[in-house]
PDB file of N, CA and C in Angstrom:
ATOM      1  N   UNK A   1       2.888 -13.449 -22.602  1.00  0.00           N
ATOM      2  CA  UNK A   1       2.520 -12.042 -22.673  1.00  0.00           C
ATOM      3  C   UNK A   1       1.058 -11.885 -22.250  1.00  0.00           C
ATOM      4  N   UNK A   2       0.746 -10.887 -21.235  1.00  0.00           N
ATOM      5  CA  UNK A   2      -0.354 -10.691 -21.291  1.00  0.00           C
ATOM      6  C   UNK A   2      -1.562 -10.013 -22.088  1.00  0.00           C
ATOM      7  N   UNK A   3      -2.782 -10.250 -21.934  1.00  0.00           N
ATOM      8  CA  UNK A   3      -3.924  -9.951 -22.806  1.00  0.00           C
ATOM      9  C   UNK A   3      -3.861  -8.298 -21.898  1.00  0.00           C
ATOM     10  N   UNK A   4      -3.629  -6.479 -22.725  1.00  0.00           N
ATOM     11  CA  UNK A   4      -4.332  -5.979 -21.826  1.00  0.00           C
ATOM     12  C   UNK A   4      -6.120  -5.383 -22.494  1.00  0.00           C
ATOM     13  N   UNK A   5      -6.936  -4.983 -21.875  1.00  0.00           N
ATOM     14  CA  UNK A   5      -7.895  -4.438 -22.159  1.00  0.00           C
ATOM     15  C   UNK A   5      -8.075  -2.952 -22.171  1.00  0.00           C
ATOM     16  N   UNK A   6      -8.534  -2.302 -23.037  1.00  0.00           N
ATOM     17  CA  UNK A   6      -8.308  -0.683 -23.295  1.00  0.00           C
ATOM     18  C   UNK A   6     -10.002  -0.172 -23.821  1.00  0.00           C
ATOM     19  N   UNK A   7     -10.110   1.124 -23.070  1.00  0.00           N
ATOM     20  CA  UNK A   7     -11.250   1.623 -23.763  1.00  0.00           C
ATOM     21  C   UNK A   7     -11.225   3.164 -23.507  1.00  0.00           C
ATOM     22  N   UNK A   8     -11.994   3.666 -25.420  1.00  0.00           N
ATOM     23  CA  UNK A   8     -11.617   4.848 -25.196  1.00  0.00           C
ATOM     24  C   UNK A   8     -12.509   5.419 -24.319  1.00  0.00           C
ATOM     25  N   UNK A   9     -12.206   7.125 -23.761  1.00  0.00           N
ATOM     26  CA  UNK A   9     -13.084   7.813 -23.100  1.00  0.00           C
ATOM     27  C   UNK A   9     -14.134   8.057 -24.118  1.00  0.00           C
ATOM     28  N   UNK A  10     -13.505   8.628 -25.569  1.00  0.00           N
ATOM     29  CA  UNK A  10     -14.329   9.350 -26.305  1.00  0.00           C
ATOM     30  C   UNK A  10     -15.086   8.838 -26.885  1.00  0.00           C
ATOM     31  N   UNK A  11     -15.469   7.690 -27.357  1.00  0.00           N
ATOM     32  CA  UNK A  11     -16.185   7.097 -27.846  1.00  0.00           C
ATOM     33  C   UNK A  11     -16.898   5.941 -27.808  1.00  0.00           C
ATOM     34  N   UNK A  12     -16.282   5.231 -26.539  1.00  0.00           N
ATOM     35  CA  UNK A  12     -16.237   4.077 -25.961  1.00  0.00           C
ATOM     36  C   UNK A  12     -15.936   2.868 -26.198  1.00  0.00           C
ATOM     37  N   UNK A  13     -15.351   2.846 -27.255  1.00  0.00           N
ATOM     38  CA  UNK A  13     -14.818   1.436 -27.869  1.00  0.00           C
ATOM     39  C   UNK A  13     -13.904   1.145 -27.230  1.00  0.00           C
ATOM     40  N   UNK A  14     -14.056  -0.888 -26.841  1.00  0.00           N
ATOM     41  CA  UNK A  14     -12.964  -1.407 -26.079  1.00  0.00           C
ATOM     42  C   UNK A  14     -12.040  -2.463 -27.015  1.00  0.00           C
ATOM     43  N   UNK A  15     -11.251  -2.444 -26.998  1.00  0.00           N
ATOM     44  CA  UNK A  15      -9.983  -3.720 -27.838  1.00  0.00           C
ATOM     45  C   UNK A  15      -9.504  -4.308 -26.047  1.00  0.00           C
ATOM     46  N   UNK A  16      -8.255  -5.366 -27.203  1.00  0.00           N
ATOM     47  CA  UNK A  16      -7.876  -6.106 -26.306  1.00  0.00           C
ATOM     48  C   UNK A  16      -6.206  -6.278 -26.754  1.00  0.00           C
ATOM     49  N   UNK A  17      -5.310  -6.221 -26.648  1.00  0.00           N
ATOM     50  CA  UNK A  17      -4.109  -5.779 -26.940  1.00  0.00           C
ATOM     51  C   UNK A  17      -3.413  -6.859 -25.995  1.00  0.00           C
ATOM     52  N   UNK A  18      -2.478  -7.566 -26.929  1.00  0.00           N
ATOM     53  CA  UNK A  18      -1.591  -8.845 -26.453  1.00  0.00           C
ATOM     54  C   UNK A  18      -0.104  -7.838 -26.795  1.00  0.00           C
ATOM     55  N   UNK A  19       0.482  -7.757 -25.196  1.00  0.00           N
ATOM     56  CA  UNK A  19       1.590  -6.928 -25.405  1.00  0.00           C
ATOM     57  C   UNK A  19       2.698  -7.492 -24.055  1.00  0.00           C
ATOM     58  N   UNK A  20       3.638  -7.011 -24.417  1.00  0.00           N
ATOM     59  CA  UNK A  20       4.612  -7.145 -23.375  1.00  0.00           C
ATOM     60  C   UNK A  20       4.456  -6.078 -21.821  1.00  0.00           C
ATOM     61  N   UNK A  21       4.465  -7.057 -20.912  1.00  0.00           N
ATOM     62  CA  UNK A  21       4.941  -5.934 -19.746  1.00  0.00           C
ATOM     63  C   UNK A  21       5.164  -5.064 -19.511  1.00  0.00           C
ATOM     64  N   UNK A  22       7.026  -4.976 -19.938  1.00  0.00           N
ATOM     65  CA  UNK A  22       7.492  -3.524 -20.149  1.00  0.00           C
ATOM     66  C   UNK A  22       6.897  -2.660 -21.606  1.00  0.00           C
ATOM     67  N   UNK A  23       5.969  -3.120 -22.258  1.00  0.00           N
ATOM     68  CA  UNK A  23       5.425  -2.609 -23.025  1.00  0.00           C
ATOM     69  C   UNK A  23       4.763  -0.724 -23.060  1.00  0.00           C
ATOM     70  N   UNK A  24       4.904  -0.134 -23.240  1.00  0.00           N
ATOM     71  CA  UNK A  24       3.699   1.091 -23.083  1.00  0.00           C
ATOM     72  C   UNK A  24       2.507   0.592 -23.691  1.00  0.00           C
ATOM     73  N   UNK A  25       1.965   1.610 -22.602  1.00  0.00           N
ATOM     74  CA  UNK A  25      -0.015   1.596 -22.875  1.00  0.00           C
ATOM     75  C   UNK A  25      -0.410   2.351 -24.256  1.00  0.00           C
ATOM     76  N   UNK A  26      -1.307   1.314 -24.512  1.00  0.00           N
ATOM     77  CA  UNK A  26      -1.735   2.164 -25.830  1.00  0.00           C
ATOM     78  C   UNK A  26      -2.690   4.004 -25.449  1.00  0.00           C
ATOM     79  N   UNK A  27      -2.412   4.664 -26.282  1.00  0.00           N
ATOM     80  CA  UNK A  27      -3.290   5.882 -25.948  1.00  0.00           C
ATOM     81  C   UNK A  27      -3.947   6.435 -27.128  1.00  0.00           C
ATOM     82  N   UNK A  28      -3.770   5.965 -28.501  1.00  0.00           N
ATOM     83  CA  UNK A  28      -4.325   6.418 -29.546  1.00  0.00           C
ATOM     84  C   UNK A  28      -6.101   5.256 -29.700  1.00  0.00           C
ATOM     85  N   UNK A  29      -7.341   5.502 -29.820  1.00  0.00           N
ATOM     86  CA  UNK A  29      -8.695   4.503 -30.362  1.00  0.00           C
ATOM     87  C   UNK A  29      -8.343   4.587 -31.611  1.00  0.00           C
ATOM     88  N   UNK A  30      -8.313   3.303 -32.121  1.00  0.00           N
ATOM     89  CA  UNK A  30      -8.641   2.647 -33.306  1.00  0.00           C
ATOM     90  C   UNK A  30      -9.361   3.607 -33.685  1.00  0.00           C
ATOM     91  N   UNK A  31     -10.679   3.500 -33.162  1.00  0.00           N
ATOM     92  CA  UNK A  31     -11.914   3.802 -33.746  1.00  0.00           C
ATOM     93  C   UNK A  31     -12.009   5.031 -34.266  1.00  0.00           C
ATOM     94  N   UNK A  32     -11.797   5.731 -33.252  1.00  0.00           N
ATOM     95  CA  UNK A  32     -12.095   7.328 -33.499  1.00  0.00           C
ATOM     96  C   UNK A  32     -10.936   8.016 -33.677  1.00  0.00           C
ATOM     97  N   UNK A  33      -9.696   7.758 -32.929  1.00  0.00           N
ATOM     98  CA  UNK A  33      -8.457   7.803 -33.779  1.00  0.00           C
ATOM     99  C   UNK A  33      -8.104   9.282 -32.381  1.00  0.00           C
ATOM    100  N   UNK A  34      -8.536   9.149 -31.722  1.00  0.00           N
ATOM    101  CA  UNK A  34      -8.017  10.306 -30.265  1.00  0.00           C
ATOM    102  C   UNK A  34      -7.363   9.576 -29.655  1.00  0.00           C
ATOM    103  N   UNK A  35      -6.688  10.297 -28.390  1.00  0.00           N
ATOM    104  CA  UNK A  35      -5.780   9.731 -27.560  1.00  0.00           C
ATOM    105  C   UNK A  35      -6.646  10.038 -26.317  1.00  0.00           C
ATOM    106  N   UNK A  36      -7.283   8.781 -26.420  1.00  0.00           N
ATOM    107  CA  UNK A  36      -8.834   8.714 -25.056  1.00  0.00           C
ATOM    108  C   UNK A  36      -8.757   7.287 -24.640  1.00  0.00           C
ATOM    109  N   UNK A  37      -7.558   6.076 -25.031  1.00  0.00           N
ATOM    110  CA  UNK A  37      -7.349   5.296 -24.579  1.00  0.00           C
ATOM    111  C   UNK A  37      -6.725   4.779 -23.163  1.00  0.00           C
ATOM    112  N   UNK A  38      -8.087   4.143 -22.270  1.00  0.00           N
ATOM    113  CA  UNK A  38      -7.165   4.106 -20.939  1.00  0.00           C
ATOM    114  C   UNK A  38      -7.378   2.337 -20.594  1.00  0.00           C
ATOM    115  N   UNK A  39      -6.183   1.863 -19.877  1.00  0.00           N
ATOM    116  CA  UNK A  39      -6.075   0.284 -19.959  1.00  0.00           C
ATOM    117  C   UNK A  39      -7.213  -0.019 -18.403  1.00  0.00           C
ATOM    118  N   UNK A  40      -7.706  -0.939 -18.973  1.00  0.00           N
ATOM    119  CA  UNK A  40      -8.864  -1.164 -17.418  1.00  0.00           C
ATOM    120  C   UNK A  40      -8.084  -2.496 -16.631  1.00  0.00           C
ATOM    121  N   UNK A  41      -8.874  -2.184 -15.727  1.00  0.00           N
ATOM    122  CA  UNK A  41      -8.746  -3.203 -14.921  1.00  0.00           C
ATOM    123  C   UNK A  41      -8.962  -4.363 -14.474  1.00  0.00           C
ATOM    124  N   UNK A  42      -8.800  -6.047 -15.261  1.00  0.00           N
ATOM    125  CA  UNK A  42      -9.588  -6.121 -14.894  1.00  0.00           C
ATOM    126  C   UNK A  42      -9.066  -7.787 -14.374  1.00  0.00           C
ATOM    127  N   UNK A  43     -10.253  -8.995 -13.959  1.00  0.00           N
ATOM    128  CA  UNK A  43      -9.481 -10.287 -12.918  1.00  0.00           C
ATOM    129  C   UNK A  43      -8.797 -10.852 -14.345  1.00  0.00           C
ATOM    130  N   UNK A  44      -8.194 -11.171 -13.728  1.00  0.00           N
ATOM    131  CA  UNK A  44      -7.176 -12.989 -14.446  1.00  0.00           C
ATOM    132  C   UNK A  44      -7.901 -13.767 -14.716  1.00  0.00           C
ATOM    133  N   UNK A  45      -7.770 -14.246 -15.901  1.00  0.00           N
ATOM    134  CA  UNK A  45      -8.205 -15.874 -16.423  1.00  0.00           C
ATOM    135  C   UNK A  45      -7.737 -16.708 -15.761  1.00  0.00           C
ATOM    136  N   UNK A  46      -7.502 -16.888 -14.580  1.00  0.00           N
ATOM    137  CA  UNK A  46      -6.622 -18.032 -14.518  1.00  0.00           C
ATOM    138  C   UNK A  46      -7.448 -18.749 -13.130  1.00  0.00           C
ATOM    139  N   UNK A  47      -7.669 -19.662 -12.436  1.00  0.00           N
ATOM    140  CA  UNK A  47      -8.639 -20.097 -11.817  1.00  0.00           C
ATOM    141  C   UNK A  47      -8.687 -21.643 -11.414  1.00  0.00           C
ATOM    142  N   UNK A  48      -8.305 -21.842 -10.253  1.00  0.00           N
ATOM    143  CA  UNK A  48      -7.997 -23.075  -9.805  1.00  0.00           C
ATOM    144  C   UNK A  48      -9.153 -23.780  -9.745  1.00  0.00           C
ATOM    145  N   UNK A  49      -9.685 -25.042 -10.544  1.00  0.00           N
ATOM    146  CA  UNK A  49     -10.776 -25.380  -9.986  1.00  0.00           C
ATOM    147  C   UNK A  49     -11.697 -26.845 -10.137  1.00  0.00           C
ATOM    148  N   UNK A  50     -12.096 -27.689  -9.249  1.00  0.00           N
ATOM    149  CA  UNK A  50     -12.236 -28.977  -9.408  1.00  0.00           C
ATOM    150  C   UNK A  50     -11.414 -29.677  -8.366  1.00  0.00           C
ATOM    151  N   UNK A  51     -11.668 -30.981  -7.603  1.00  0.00           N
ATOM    152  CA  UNK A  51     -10.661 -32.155  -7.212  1.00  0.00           C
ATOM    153  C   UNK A  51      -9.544 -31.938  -7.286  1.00  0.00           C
ATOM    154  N   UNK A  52      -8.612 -32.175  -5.883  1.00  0.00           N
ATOM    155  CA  UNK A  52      -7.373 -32.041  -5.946  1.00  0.00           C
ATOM    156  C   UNK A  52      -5.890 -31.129  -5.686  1.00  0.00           C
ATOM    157  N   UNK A  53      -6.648 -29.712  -5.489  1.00  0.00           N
ATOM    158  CA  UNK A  53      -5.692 -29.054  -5.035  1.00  0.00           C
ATOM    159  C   UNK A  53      -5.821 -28.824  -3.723  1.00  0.00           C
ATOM    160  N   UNK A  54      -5.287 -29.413  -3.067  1.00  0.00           N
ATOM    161  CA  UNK A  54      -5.163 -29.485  -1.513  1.00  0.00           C
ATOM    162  C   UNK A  54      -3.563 -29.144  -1.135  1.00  0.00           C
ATOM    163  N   UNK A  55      -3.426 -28.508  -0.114  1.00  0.00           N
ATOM    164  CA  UNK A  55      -2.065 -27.878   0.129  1.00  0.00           C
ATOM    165  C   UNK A  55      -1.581 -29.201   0.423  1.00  0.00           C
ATOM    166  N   UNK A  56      -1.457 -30.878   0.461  1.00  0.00           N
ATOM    167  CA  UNK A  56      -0.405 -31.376   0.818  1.00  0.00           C
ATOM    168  C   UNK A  56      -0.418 -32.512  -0.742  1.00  0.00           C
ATOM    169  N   UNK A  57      -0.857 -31.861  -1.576  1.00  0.00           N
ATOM    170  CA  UNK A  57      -0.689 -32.854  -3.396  1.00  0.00           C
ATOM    171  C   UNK A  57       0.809 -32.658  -3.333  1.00  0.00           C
ATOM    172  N   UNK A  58       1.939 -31.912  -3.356  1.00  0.00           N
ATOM    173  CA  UNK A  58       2.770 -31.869  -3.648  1.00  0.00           C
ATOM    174  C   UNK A  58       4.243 -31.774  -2.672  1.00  0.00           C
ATOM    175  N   UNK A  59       3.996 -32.540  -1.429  1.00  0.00           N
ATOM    176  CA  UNK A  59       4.470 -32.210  -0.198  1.00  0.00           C
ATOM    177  C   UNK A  59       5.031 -34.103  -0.316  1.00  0.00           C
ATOM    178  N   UNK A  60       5.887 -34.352   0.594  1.00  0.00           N
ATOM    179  CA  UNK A  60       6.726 -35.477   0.772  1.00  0.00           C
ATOM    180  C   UNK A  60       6.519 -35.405   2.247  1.00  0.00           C
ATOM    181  N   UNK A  61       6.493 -36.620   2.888  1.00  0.00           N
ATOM    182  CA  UNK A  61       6.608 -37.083   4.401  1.00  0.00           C
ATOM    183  C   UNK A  61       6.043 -36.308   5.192  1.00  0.00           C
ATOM    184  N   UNK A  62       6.384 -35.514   6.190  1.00  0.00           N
ATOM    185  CA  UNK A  62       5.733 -34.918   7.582  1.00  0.00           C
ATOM    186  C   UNK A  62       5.402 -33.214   6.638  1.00  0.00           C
ATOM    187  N   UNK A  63       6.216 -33.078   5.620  1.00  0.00           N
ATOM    188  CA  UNK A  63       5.993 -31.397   5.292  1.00  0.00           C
ATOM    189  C   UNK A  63       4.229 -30.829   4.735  1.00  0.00           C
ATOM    190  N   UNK A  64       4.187 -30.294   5.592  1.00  0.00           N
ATOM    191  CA  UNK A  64       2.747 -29.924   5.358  1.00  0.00           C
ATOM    192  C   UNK A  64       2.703 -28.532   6.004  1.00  0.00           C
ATOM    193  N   UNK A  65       1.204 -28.075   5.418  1.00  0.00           N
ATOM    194  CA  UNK A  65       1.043 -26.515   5.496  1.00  0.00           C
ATOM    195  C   UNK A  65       0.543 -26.615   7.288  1.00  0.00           C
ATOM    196  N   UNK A  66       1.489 -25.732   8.476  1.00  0.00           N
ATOM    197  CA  UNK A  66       0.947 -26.056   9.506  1.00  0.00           C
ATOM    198  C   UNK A  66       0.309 -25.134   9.990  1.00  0.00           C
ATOM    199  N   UNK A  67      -0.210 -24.150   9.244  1.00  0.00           N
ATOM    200  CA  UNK A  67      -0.867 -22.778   9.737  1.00  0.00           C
ATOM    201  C   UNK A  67      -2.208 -23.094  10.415  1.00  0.00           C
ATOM    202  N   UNK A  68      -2.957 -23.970  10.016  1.00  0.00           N
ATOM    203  CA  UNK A  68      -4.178 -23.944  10.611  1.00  0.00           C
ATOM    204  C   UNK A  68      -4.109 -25.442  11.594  1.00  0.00           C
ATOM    205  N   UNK A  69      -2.917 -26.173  12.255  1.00  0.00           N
ATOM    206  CA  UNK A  69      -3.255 -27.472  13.035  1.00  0.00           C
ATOM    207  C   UNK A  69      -2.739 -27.314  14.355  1.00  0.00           C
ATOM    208  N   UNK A  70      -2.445 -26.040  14.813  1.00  0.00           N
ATOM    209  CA  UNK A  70      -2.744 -25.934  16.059  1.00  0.00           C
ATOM    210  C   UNK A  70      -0.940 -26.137  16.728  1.00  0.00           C
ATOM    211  N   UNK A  71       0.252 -26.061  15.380  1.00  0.00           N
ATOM    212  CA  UNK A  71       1.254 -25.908  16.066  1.00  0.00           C
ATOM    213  C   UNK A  71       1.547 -27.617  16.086  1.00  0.00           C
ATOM    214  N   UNK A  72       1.517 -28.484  15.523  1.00  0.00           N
ATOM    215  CA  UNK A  72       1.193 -29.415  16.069  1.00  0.00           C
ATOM    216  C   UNK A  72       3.195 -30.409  16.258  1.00  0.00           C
ATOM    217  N   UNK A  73       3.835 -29.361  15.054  1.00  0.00           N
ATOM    218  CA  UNK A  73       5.115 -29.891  14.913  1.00  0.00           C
ATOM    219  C   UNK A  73       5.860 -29.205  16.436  1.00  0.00           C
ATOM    220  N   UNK A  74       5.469 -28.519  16.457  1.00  0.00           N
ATOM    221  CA  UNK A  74       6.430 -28.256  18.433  1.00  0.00           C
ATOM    222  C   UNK A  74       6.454 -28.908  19.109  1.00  0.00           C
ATOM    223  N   UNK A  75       7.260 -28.644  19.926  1.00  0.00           N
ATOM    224  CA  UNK A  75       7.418 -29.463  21.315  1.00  0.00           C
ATOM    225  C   UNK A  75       6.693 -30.036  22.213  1.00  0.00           C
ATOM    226  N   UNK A  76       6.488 -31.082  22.478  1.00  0.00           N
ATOM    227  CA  UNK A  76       5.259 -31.606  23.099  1.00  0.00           C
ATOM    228  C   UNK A  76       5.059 -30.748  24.842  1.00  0.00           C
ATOM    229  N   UNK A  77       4.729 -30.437  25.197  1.00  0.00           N
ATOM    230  CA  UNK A  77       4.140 -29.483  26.847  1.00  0.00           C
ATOM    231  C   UNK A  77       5.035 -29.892  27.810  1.00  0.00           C
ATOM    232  N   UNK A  78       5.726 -29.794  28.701  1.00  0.00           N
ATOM    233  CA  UNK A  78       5.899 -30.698  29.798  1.00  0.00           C
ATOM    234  C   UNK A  78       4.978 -30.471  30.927  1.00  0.00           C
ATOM    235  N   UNK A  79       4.775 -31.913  30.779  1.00  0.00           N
ATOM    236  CA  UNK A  79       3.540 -31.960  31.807  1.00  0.00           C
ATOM    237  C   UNK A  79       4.167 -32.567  33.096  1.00  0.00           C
ATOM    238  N   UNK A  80       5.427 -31.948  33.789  1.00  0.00           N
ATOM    239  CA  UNK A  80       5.731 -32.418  35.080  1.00  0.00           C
ATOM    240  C   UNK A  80       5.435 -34.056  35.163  1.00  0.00           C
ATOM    241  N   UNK A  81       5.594 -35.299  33.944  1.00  0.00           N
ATOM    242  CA  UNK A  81       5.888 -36.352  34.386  1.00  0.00           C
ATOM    243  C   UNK A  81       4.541 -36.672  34.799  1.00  0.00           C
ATOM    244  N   UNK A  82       3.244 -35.946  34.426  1.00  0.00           N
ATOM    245  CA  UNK A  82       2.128 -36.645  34.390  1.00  0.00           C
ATOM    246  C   UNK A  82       1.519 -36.820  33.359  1.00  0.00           C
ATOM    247  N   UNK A  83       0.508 -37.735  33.154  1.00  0.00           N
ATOM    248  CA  UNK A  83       0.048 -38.444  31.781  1.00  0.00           C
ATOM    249  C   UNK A  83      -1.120 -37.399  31.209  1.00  0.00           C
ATOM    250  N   UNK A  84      -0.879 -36.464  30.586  1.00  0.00           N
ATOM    251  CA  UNK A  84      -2.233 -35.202  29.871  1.00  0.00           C
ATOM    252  C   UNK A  84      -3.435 -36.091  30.297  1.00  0.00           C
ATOM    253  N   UNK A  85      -4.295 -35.283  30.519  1.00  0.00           N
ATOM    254  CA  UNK A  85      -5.891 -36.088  30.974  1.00  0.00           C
ATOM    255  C   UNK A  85      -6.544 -35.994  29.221  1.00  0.00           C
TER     256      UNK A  85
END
């Protein structure tokens, strides 16, 4: 379940509310007790980081990410039976 974050307009107090998805947004403040509660926006905890995540850690034999090598699994050119310089 995610963590969401809420703060009122009216008074400015922020909570943090562990709720379900299909959950509804809270709209009543604790604090002041109005319906001035709006959910913010804000990044993910979550964060890849340190040694090791390289797109081919989890790849077997030739499968690899080929977006950036230039095509390299295609067909080799025909070069009319001459040797590429």
């Amino acid at each position: 379940m995610p963590i969401y974050e809420y703060e009122c307009k009216a008074c400015g107090h922020r909570l943090e509310k562990l709720q379900k998805v299909s959950a509804a947004a809270l709209t009543d403040c604790p604090s002041c007790e109005r319906a001035e509660l709006s959910r913010l926006i804000s990044a993910a905890g979550f964060r890849l980081a340190g040694g090791g995540w390289y797109e081919t850690d989890f790849k077997s034999g030739q499968k690899r990410n080929l977006a950036g090598d230039g095509g390299a699994t295609s067909a080799p050119a025909d070069t009319g039976g001459k040797t590429p310089a």
